[in-house]
PDB file of N, CA and C in Angstrom:
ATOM      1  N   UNK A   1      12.335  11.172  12.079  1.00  0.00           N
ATOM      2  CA  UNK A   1      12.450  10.555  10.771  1.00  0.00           C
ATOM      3  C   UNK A   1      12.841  11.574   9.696  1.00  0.00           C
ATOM      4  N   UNK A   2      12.745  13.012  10.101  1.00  0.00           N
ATOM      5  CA  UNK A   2      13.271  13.800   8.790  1.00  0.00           C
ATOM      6  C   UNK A   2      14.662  13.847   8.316  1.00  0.00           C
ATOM      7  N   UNK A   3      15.436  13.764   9.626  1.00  0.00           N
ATOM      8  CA  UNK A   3      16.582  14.386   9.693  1.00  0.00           C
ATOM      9  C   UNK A   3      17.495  12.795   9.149  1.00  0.00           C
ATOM     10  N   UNK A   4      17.066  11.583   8.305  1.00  0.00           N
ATOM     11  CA  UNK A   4      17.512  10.240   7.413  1.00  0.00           C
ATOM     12  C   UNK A   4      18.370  10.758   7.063  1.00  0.00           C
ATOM     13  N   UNK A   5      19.237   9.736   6.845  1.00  0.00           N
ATOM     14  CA  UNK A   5      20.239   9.720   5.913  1.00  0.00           C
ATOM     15  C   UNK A   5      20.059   9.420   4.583  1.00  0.00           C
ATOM     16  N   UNK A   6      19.447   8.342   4.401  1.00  0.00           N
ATOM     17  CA  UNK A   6      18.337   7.627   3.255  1.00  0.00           C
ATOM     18  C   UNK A   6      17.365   7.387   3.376  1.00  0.00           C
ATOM     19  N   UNK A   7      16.815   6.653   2.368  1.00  0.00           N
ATOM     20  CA  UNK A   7      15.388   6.150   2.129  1.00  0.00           C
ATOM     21  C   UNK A   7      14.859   4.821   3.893  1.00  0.00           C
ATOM     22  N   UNK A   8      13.933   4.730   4.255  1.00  0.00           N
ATOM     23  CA  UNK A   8      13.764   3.590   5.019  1.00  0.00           C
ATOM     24  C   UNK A   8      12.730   2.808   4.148  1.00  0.00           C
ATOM     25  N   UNK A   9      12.972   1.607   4.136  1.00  0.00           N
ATOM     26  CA  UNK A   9      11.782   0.568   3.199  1.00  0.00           C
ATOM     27  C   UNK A   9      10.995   0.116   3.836  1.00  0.00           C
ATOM     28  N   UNK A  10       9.662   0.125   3.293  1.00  0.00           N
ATOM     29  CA  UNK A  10       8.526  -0.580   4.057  1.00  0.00           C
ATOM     30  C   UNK A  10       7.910  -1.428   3.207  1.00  0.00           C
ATOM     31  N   UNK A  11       8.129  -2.769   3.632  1.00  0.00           N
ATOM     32  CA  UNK A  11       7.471  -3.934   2.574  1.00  0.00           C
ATOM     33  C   UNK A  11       6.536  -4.925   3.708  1.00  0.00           C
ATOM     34  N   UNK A  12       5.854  -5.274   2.661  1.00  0.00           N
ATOM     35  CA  UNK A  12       5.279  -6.548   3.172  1.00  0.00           C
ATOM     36  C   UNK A  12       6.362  -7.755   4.007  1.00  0.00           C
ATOM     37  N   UNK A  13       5.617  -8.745   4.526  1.00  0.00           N
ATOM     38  CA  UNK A  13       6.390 -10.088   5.009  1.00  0.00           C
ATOM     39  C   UNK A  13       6.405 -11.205   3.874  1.00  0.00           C
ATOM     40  N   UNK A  14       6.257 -10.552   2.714  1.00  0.00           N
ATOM     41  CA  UNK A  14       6.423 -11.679   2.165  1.00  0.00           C
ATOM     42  C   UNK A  14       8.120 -12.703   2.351  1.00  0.00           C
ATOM     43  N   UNK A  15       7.903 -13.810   2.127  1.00  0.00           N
ATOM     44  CA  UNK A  15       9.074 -14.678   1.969  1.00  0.00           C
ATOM     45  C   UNK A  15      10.246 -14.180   1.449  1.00  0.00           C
ATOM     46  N   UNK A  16      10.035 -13.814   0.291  1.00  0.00           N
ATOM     47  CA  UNK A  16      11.389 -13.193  -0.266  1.00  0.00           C
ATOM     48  C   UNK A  16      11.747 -12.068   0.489  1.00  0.00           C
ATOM     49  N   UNK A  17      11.071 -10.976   0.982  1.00  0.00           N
ATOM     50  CA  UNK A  17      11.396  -9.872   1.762  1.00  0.00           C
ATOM     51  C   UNK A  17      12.075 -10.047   3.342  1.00  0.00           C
ATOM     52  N   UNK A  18      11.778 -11.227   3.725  1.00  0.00           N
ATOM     53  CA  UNK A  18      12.130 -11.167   4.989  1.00  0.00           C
ATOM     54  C   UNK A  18      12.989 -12.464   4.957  1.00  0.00           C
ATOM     55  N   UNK A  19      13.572 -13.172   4.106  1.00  0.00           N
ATOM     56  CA  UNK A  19      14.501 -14.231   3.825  1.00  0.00           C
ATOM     57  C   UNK A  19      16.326 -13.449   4.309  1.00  0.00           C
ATOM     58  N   UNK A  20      16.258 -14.324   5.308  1.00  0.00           N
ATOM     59  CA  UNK A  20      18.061 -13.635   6.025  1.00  0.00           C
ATOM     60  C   UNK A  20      18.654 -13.376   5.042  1.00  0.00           C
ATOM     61  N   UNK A  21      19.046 -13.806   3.610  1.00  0.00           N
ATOM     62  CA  UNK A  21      20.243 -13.301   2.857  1.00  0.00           C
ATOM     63  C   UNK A  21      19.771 -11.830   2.074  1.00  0.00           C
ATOM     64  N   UNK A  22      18.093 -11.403   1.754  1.00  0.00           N
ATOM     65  CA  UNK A  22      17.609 -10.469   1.466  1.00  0.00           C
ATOM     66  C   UNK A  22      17.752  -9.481   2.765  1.00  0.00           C
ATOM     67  N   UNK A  23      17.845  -9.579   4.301  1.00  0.00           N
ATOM     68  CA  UNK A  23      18.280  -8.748   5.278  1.00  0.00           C
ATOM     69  C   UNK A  23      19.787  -8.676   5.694  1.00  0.00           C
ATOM     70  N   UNK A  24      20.451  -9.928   5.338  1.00  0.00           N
ATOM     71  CA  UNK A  24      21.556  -8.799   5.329  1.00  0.00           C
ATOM     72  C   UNK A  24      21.970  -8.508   4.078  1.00  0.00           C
ATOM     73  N   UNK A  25      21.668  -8.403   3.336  1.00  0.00           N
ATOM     74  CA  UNK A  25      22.086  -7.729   1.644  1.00  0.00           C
ATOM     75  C   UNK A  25      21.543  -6.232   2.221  1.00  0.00           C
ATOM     76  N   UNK A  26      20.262  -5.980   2.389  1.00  0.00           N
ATOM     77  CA  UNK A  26      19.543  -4.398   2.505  1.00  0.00           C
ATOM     78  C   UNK A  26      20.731  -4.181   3.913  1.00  0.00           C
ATOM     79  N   UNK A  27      20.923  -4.791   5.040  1.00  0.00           N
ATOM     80  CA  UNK A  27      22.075  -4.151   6.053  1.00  0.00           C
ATOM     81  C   UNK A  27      23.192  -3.818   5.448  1.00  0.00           C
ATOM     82  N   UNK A  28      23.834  -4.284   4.741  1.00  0.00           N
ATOM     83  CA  UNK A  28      25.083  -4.243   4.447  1.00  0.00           C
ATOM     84  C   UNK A  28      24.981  -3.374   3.391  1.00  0.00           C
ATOM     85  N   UNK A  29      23.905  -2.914   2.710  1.00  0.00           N
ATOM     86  CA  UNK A  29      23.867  -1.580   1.446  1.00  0.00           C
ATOM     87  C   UNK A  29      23.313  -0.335   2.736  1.00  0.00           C
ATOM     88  N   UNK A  30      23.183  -0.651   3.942  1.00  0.00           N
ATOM     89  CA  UNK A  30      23.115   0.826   4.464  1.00  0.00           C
ATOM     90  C   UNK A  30      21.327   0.585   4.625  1.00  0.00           C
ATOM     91  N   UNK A  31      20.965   0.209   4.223  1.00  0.00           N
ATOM     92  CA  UNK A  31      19.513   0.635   4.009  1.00  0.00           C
ATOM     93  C   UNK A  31      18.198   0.007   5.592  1.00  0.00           C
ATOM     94  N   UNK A  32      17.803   0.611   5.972  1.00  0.00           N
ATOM     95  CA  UNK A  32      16.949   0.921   7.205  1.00  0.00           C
ATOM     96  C   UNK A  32      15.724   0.515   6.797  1.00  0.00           C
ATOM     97  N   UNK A  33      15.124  -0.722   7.432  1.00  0.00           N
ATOM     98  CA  UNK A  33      13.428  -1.328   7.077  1.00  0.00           C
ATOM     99  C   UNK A  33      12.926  -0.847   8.018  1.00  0.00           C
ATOM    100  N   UNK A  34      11.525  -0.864   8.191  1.00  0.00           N
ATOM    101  CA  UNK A  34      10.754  -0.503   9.111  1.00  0.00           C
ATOM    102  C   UNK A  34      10.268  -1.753   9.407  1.00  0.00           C
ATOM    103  N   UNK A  35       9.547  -2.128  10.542  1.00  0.00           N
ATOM    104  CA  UNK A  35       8.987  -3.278  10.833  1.00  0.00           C
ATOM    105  C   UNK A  35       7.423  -3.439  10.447  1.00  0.00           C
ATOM    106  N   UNK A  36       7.269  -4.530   9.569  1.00  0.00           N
ATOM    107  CA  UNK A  36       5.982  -4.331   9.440  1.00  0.00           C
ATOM    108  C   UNK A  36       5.012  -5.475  10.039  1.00  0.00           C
ATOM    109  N   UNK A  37       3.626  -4.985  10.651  1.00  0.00           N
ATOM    110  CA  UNK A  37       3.312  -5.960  11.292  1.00  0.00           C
ATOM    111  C   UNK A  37       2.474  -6.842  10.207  1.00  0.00           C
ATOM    112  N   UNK A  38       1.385  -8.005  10.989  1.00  0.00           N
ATOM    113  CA  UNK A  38       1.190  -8.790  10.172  1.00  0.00           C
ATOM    114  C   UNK A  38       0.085  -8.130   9.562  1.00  0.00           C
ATOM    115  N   UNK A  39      -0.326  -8.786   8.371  1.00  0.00           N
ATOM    116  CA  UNK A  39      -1.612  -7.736   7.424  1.00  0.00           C
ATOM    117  C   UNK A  39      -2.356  -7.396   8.064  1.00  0.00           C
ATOM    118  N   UNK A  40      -2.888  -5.750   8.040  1.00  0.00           N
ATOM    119  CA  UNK A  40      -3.555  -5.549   8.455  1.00  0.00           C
ATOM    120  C   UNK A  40      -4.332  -4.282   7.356  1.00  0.00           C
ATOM    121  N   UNK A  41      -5.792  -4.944   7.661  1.00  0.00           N
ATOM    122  CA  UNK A  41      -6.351  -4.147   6.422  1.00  0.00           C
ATOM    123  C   UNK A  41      -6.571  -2.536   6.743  1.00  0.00           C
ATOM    124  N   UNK A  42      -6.280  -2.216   7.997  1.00  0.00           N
ATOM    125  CA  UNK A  42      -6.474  -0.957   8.586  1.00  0.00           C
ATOM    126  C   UNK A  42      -5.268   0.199   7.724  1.00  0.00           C
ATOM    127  N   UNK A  43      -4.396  -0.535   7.610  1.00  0.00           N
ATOM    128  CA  UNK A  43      -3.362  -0.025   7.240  1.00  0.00           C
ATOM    129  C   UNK A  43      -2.753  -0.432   5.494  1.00  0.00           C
ATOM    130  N   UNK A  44      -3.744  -0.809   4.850  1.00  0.00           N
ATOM    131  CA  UNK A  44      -3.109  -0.954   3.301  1.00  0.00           C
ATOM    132  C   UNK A  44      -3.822   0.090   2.764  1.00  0.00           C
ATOM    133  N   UNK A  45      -3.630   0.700   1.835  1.00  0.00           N
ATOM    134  CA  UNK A  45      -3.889   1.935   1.244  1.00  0.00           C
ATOM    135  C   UNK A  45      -4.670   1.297   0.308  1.00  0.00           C
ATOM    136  N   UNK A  46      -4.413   0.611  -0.298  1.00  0.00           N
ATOM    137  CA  UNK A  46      -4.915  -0.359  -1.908  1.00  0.00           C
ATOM    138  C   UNK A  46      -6.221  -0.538  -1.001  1.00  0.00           C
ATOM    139  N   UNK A  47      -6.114  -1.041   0.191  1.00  0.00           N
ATOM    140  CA  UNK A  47      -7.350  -1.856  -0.071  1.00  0.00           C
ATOM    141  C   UNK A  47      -8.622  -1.225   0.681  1.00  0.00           C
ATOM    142  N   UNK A  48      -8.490  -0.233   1.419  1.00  0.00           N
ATOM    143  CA  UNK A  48      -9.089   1.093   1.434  1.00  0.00           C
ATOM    144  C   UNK A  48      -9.560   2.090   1.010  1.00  0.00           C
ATOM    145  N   UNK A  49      -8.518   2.392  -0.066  1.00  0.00           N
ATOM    146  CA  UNK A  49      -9.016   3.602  -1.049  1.00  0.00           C
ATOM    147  C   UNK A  49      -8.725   3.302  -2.598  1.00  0.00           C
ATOM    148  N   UNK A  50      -7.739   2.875  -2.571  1.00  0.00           N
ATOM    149  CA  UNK A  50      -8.048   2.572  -4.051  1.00  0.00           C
ATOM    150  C   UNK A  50      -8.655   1.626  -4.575  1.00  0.00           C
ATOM    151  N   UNK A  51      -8.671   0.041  -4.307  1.00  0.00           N
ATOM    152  CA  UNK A  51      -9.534  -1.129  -4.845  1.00  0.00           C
ATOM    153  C   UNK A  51     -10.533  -0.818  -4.151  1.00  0.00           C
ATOM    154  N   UNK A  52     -10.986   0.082  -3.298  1.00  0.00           N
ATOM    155  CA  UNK A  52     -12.609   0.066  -2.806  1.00  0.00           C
ATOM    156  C   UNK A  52     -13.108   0.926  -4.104  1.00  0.00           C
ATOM    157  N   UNK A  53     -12.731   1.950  -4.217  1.00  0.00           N
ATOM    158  CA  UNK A  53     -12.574   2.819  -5.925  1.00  0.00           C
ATOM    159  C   UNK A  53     -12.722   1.624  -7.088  1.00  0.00           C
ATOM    160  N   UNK A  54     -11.834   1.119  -7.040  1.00  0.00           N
ATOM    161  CA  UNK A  54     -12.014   0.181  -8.369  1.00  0.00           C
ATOM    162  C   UNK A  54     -12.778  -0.601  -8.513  1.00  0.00           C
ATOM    163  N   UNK A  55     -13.406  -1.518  -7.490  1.00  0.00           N
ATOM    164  CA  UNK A  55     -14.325  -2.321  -7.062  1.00  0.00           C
ATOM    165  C   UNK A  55     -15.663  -1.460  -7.244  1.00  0.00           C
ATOM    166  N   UNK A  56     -15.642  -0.589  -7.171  1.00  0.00           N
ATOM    167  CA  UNK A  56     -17.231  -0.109  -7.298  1.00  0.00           C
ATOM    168  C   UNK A  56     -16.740   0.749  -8.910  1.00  0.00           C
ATOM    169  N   UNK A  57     -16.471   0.887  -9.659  1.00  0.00           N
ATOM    170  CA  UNK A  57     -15.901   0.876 -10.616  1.00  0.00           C
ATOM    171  C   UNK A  57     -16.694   0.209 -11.920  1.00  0.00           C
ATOM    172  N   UNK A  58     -15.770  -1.249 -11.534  1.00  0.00           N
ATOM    173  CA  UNK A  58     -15.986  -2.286 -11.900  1.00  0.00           C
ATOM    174  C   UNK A  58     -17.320  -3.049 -12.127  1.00  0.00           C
ATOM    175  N   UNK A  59     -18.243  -2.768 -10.867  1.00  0.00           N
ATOM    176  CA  UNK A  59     -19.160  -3.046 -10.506  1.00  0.00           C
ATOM    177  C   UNK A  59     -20.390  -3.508 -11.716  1.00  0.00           C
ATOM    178  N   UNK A  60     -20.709  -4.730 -12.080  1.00  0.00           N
ATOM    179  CA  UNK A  60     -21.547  -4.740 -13.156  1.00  0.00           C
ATOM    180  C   UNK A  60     -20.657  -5.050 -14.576  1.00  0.00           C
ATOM    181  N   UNK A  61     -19.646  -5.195 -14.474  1.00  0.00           N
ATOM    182  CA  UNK A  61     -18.973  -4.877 -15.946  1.00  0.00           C
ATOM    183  C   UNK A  61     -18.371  -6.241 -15.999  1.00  0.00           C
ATOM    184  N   UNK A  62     -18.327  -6.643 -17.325  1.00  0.00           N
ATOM    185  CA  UNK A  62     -17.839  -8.016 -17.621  1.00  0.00           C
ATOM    186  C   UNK A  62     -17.353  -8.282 -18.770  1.00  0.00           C
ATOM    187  N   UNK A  63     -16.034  -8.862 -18.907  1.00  0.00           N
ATOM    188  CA  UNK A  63     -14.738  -8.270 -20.191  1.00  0.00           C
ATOM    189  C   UNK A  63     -14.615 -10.502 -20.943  1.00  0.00           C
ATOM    190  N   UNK A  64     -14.700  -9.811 -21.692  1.00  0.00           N
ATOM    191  CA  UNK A  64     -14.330 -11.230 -22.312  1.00  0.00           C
ATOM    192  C   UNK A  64     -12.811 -11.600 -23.006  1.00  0.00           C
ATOM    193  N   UNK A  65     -12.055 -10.417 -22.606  1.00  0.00           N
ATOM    194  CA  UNK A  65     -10.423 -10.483 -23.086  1.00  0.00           C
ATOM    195  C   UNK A  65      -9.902 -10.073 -22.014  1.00  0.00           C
ATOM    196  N   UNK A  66      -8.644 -10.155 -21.897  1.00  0.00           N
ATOM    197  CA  UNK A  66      -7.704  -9.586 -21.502  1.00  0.00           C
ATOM    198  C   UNK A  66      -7.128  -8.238 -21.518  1.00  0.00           C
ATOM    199  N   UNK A  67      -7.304  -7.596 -22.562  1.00  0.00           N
ATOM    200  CA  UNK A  67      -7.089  -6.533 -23.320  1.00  0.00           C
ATOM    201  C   UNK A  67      -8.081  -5.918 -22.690  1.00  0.00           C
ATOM    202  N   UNK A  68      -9.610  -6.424 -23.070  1.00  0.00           N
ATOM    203  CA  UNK A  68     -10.682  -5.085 -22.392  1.00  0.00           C
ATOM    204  C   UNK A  68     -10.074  -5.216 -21.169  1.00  0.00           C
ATOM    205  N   UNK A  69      -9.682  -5.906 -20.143  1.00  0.00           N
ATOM    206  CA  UNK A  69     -10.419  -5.879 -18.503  1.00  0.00           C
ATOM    207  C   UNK A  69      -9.210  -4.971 -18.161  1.00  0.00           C
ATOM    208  N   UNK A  70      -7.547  -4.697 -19.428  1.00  0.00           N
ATOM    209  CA  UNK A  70      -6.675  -4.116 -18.928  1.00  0.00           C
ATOM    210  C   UNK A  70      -7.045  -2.431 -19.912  1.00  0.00           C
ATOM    211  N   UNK A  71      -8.173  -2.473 -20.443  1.00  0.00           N
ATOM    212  CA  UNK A  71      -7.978  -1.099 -21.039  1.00  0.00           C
ATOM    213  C   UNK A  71      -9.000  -0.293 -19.764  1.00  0.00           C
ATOM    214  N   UNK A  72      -9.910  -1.253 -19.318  1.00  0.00           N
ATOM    215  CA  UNK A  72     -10.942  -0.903 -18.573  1.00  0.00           C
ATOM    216  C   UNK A  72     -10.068  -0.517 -16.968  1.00  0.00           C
ATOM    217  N   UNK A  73      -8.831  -1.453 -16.909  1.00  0.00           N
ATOM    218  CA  UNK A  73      -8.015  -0.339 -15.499  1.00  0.00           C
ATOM    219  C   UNK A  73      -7.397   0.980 -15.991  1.00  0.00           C
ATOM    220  N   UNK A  74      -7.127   0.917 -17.410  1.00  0.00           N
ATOM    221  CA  UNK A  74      -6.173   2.497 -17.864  1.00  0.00           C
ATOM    222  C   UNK A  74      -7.195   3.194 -17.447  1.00  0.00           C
ATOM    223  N   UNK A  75      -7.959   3.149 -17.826  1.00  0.00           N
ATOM    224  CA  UNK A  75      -9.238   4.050 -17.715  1.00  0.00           C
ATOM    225  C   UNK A  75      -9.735   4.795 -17.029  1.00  0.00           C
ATOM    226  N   UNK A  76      -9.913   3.725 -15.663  1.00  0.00           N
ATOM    227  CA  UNK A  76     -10.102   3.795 -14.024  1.00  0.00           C
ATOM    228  C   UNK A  76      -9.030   4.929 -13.592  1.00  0.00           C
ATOM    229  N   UNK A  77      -7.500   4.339 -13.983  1.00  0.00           N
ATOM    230  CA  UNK A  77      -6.792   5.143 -13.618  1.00  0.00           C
ATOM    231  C   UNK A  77      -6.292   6.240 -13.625  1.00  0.00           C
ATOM    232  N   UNK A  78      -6.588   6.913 -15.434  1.00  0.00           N
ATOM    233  CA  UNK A  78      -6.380   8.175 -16.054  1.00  0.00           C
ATOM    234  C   UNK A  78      -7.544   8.668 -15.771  1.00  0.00           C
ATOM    235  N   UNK A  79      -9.120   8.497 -15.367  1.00  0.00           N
ATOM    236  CA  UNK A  79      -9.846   9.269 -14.810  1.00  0.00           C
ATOM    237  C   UNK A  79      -9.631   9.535 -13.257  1.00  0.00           C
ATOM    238  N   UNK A  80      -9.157   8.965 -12.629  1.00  0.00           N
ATOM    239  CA  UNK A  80      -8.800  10.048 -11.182  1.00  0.00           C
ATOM    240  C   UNK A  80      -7.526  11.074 -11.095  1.00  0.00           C
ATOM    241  N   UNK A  81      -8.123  11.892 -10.038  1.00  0.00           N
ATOM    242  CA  UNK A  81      -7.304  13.206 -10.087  1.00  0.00           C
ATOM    243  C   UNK A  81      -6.312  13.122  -9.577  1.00  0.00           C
ATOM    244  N   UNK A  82      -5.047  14.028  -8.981  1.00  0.00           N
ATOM    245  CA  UNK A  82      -4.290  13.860  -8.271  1.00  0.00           C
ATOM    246  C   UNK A  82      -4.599  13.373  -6.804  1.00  0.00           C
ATOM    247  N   UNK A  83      -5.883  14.443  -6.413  1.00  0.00           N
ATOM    248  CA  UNK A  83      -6.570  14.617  -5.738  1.00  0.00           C
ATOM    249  C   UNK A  83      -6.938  13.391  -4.899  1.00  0.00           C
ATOM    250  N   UNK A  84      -7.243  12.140  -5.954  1.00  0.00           N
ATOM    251  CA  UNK A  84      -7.831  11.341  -4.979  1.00  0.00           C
ATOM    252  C   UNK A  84      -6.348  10.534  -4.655  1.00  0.00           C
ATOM    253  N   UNK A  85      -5.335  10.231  -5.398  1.00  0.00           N
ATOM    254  CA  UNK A  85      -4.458   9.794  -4.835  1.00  0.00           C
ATOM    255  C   UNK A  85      -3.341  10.076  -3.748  1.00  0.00           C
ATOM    256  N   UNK A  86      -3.826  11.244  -3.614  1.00  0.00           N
ATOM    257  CA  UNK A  86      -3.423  12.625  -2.174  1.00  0.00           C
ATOM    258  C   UNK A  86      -4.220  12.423  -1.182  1.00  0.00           C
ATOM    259  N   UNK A  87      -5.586  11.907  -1.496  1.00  0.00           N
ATOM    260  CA  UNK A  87      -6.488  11.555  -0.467  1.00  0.00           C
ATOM    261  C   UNK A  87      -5.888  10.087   0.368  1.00  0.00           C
ATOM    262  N   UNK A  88      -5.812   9.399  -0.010  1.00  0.00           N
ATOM    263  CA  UNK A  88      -5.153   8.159  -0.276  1.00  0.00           C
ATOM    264  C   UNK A  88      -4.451   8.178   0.573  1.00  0.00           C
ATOM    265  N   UNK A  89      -2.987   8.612   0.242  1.00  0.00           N
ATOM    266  CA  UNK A  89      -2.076   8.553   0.899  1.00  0.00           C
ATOM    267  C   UNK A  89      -2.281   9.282   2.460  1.00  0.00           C
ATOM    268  N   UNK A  90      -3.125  10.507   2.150  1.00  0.00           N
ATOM    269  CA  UNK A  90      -3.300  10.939   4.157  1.00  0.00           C
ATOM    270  C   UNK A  90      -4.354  10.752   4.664  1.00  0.00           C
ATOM    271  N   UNK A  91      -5.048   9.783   3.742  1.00  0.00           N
ATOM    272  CA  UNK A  91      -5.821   8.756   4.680  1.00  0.00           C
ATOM    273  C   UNK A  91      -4.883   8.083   6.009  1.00  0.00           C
ATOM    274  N   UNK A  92      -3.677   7.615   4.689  1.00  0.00           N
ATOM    275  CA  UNK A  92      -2.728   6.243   5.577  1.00  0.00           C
ATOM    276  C   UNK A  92      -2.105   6.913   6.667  1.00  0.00           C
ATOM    277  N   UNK A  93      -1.999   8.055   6.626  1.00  0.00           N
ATOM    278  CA  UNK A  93      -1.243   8.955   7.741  1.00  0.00           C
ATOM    279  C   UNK A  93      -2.219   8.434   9.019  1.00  0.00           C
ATOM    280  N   UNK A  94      -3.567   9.290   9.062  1.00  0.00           N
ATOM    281  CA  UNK A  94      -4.145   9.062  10.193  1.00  0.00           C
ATOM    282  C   UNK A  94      -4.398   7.717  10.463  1.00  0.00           C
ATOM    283  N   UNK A  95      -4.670   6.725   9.684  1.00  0.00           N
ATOM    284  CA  UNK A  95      -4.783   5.096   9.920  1.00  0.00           C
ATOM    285  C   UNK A  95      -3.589   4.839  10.654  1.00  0.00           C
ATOM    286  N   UNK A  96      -2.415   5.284  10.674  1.00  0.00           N
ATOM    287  CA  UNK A  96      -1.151   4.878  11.037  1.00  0.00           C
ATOM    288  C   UNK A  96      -1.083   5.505  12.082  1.00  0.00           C
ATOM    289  N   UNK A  97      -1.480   6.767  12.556  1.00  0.00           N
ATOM    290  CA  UNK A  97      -1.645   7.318  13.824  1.00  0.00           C
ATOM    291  C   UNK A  97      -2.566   6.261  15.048  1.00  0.00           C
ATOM    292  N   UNK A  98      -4.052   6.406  14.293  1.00  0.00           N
ATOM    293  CA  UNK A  98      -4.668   5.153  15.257  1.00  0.00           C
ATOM    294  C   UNK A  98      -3.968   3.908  15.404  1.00  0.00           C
ATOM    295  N   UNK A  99      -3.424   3.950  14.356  1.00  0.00           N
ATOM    296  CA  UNK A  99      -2.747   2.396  14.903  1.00  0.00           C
ATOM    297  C   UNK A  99      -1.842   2.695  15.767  1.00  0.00           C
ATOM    298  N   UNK A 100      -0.918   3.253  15.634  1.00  0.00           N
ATOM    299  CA  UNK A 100       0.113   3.655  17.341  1.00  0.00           C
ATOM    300  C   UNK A 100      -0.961   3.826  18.385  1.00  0.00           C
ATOM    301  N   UNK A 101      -1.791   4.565  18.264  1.00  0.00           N
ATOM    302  CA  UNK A 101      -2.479   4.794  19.468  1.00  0.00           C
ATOM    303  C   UNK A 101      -3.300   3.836  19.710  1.00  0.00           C
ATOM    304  N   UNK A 102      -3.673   3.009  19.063  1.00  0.00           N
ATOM    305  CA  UNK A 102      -4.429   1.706  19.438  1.00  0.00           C
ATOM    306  C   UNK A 102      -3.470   0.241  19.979  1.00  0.00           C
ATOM    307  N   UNK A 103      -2.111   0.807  19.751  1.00  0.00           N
ATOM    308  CA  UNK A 103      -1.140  -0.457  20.242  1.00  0.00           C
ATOM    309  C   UNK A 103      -1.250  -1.388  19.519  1.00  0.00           C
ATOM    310  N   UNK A 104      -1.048  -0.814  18.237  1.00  0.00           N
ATOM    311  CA  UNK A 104      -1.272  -2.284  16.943  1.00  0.00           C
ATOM    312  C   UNK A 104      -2.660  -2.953  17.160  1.00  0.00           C
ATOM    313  N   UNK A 105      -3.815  -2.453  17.648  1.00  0.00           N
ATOM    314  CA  UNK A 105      -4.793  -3.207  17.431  1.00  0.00           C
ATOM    315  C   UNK A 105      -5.656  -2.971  16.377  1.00  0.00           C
ATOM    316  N   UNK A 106      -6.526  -3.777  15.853  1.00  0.00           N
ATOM    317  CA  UNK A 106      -7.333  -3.023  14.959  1.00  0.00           C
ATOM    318  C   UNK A 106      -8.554  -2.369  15.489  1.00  0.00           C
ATOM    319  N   UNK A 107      -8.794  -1.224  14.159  1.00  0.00           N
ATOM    320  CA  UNK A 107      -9.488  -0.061  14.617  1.00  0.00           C
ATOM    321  C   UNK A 107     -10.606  -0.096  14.172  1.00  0.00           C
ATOM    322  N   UNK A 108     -10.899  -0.314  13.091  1.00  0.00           N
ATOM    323  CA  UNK A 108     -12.100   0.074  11.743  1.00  0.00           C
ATOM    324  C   UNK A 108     -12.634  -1.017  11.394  1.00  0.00           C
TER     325      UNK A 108
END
């Protein structure tokens, strides 16, 4: 995978993403998807490390606008470090390892 030519995309199954005229539009611009299987929580980053973060966060707190419940994510978000979003991401590394080695099964 180093030696790409371009970018490869990795999206969800949503409808619009996997709709034939959205695959061959990304074929015909050159561009290389990866296959993704069906949800699996082993493998979302969000819902592992970061909304488990936000969720305990959150925990106890109760916004009566709109405005608070979106100043109360700036918040969340400008207090973590690089650090934890580095964590994050090579979390997904080894999750993605067990998952090859588990044959797409779930692990955790």
């Amino acid at each position: 995978m180093i030696n790409r030519k371009g970018p490869i995309l990795l999206h969800d199954n949503a409808r619009p993403h996997v709709a034939q005229l959205t695959l061959q539009k990304l074929n015909e611009l050159g561009y290389e998807t990866l296959p993704h299987p069906a949800y699996s929580p082993d493998l979302s980053p969000t819902d592992y490390h970061f909304f488990k973060h936000f969720n305990h966060y959150l925990q106890g707190k109760m916004f009566t606008n709109q405005a608070a419940a979106e100043s109360a994510f700036e918040k969340f978000i400008n207090s973590r470090t690089t650090e934890f979003y580095t964590t994050g991401i090579n979390k997904l590394l080894i999750y993605w390892q067990k998952c090859v080695d588990c044959n797409g099964s779930y692990f955790d």
